[in-house]
N, C-alpha and C. Protein backbone atom coordinates (compact mmCIF):
# COMPACT_ATOMS: atom_id res chain seq x y z
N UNK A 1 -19.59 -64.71 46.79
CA UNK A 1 -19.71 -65.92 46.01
C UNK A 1 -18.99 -67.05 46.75
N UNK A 2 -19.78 -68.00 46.91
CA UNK A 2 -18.76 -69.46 47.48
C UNK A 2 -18.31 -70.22 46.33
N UNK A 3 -17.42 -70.89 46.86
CA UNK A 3 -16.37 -71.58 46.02
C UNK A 3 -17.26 -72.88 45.33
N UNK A 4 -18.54 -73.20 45.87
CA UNK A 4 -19.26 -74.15 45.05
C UNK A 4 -20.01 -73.43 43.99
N UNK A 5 -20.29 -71.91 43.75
CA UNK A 5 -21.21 -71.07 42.83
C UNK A 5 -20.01 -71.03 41.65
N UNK A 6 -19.16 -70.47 42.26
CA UNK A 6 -17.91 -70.58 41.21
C UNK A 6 -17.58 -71.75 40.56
N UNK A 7 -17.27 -72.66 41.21
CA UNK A 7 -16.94 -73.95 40.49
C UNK A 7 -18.75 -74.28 39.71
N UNK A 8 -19.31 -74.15 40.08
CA UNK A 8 -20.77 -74.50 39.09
C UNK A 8 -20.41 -73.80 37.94
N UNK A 9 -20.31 -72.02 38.03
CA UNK A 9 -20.12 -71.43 36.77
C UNK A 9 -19.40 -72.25 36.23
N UNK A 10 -18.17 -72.29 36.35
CA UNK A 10 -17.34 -72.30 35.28
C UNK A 10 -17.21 -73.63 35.04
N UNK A 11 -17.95 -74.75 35.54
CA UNK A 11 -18.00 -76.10 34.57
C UNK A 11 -19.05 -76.31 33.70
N UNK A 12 -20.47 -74.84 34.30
CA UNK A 12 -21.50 -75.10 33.04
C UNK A 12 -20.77 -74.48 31.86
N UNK A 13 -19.69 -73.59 31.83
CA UNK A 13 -18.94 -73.29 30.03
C UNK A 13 -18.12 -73.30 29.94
N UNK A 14 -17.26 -74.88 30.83
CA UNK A 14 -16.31 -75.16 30.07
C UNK A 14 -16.41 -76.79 30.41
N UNK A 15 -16.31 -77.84 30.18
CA UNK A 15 -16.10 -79.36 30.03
C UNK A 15 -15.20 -79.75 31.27
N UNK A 16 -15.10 -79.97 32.78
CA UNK A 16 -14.19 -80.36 33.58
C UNK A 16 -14.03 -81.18 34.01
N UNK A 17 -13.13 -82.12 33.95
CA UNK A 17 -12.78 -83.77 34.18
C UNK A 17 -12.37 -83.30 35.64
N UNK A 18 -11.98 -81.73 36.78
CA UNK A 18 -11.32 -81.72 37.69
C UNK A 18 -11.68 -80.08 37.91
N UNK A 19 -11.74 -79.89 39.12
CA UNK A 19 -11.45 -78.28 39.49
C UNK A 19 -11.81 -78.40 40.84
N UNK A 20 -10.32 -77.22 41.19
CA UNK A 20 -10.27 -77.56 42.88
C UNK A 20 -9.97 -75.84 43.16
N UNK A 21 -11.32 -75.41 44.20
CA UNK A 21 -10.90 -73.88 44.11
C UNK A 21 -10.70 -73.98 46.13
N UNK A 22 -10.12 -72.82 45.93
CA UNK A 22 -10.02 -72.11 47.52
C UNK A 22 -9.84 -70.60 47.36
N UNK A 23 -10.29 -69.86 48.42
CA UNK A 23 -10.38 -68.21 48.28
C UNK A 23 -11.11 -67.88 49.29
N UNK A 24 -11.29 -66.25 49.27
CA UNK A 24 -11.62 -65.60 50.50
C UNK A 24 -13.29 -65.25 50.00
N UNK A 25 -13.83 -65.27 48.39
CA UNK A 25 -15.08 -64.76 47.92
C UNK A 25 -14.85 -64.00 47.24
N UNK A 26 -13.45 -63.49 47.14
CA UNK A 26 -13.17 -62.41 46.19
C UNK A 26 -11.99 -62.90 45.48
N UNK A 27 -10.72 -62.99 45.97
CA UNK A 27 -9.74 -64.02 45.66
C UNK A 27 -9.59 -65.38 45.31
N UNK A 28 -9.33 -65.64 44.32
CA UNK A 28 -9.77 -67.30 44.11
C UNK A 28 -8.34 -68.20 43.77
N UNK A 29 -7.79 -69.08 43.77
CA UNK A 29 -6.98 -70.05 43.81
C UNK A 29 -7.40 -70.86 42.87
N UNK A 30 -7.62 -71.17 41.58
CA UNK A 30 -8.14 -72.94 40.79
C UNK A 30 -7.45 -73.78 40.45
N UNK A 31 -7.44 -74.78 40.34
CA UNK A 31 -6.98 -75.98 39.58
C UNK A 31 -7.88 -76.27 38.73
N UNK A 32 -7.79 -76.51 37.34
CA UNK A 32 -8.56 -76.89 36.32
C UNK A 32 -8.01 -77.66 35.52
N UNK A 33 -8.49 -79.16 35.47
CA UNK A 33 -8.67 -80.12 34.33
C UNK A 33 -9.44 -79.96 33.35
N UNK A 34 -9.37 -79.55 31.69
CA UNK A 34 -9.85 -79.68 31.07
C UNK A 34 -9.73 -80.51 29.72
N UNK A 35 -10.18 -81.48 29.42
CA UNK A 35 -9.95 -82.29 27.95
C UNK A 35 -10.52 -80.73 26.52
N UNK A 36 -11.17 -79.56 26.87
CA UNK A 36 -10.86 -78.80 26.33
C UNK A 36 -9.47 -77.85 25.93
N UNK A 37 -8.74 -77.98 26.84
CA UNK A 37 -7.22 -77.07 26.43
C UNK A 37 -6.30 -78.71 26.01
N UNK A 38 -6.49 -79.03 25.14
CA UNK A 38 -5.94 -79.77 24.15
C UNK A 38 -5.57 -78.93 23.14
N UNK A 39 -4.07 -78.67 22.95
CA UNK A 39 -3.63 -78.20 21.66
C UNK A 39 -3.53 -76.57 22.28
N UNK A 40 -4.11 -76.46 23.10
CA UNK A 40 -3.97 -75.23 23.44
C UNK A 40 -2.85 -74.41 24.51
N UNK A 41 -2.27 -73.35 24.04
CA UNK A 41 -1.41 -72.39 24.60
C UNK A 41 -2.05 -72.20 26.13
N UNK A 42 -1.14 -71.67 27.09
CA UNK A 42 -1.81 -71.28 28.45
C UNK A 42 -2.54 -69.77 28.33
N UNK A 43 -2.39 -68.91 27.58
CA UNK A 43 -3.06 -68.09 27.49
C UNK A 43 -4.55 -68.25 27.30
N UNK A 44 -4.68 -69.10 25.90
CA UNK A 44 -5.63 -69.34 25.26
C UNK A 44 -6.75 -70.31 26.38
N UNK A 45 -5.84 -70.89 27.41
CA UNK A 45 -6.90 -72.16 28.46
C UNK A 45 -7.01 -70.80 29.33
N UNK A 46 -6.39 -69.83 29.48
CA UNK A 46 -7.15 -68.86 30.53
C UNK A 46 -8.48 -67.97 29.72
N UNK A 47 -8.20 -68.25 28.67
CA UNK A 47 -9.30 -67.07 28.10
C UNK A 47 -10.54 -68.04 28.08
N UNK A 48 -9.98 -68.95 27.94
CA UNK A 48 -11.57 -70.69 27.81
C UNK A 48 -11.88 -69.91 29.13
N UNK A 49 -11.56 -70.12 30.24
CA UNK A 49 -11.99 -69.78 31.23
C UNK A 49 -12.92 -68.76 31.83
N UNK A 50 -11.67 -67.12 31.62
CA UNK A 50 -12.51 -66.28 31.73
C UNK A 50 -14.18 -66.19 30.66
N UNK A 51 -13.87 -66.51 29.68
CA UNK A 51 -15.39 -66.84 28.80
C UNK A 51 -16.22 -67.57 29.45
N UNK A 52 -15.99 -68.22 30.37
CA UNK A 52 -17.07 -69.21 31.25
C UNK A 52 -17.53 -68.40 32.43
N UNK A 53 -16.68 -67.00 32.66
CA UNK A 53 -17.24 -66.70 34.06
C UNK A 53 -18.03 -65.60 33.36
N UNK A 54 -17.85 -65.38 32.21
CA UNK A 54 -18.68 -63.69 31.22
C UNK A 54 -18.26 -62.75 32.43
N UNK A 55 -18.81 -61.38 32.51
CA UNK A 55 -18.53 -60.53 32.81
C UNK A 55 -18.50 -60.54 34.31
N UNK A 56 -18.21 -61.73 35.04
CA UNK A 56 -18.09 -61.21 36.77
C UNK A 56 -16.70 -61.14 36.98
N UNK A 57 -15.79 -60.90 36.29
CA UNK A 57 -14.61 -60.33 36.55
C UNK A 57 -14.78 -59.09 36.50
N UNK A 58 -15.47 -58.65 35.17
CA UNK A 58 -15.62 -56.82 35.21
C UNK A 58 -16.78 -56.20 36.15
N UNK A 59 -17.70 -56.90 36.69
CA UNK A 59 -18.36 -56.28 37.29
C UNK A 59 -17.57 -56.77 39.11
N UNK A 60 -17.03 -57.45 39.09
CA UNK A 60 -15.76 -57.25 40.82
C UNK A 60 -17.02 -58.60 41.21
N UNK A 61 -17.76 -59.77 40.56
CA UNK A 61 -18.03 -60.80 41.50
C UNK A 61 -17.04 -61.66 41.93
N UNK A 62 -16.18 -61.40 41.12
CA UNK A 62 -14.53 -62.50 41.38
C UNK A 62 -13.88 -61.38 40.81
N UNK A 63 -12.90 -61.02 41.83
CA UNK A 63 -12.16 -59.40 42.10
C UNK A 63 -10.62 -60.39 41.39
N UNK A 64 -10.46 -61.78 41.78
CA UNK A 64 -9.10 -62.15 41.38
C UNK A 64 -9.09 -63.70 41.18
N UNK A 65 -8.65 -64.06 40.04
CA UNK A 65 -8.90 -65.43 40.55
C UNK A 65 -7.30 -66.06 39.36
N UNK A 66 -6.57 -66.61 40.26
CA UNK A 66 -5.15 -67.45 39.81
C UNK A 66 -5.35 -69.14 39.57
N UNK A 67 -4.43 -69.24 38.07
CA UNK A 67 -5.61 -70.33 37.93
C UNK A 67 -4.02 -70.88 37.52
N UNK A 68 -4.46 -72.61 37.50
CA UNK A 68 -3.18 -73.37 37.25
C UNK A 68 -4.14 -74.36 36.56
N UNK A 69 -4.20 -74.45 35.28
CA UNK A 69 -4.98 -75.19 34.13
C UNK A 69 -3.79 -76.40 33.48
N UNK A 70 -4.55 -77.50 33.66
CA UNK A 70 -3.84 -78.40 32.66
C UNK A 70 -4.90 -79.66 31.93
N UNK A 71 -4.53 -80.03 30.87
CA UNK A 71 -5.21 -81.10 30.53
C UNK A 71 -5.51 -82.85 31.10
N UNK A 72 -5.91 -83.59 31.17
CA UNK A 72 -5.90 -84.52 31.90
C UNK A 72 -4.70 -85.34 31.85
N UNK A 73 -3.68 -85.31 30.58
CA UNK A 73 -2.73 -85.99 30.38
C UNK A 73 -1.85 -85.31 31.00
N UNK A 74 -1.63 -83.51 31.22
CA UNK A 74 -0.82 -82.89 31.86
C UNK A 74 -1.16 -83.79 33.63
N UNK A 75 -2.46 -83.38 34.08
CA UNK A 75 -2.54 -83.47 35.45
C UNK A 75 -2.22 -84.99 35.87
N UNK A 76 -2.81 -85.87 34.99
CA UNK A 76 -2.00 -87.29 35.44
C UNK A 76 -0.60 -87.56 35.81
N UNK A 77 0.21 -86.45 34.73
CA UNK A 77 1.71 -86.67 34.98
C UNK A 77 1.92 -86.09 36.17
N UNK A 78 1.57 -84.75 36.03
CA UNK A 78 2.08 -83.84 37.33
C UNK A 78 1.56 -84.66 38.80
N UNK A 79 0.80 -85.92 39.00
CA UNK A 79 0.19 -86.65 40.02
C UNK A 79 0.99 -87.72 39.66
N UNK A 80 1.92 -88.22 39.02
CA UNK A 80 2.30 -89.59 39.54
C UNK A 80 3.58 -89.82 40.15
């Protein structure tokens, strides 16, 4: 999988103002902006997530993927 198939998945089911991936095809690295994890716990913005990729974690199309999720008001701060 390239890092543009991945980033397609997972902005057709989830809303992304931002997402910045790097990886080997199996290993993945993200950054994710979402105005969806509003109000939401970091657990709960990883599960938004994995729900956007459905089952290619369990079937090994993305063997690993480490994700650093924030909302747009988070990522503005963490950038200025």
């Amino acid at each position: 999988m390239t890092s543009e198939e991945l980033q397609a998945i997972i902005a057709a089911g989830l809303p992304c103002e931002h997402i910045d991936l790097s990886g080997d095809g199996r290993h993945w690295y993200a950054t994710i902006v979402s105005s969806a994890f509003e109000g939401q716990r970091l657990i709960q913005r990883h599960q938004r997530v994995y729900a956007a990729l459905g089952n290619r974690m369990q079937t090994d199309e993305v063997h690993a993927l480490s994700m650093k999720v924030f909302t747009p008001a988070e990522w503005a701060a963490s950038n200025a």
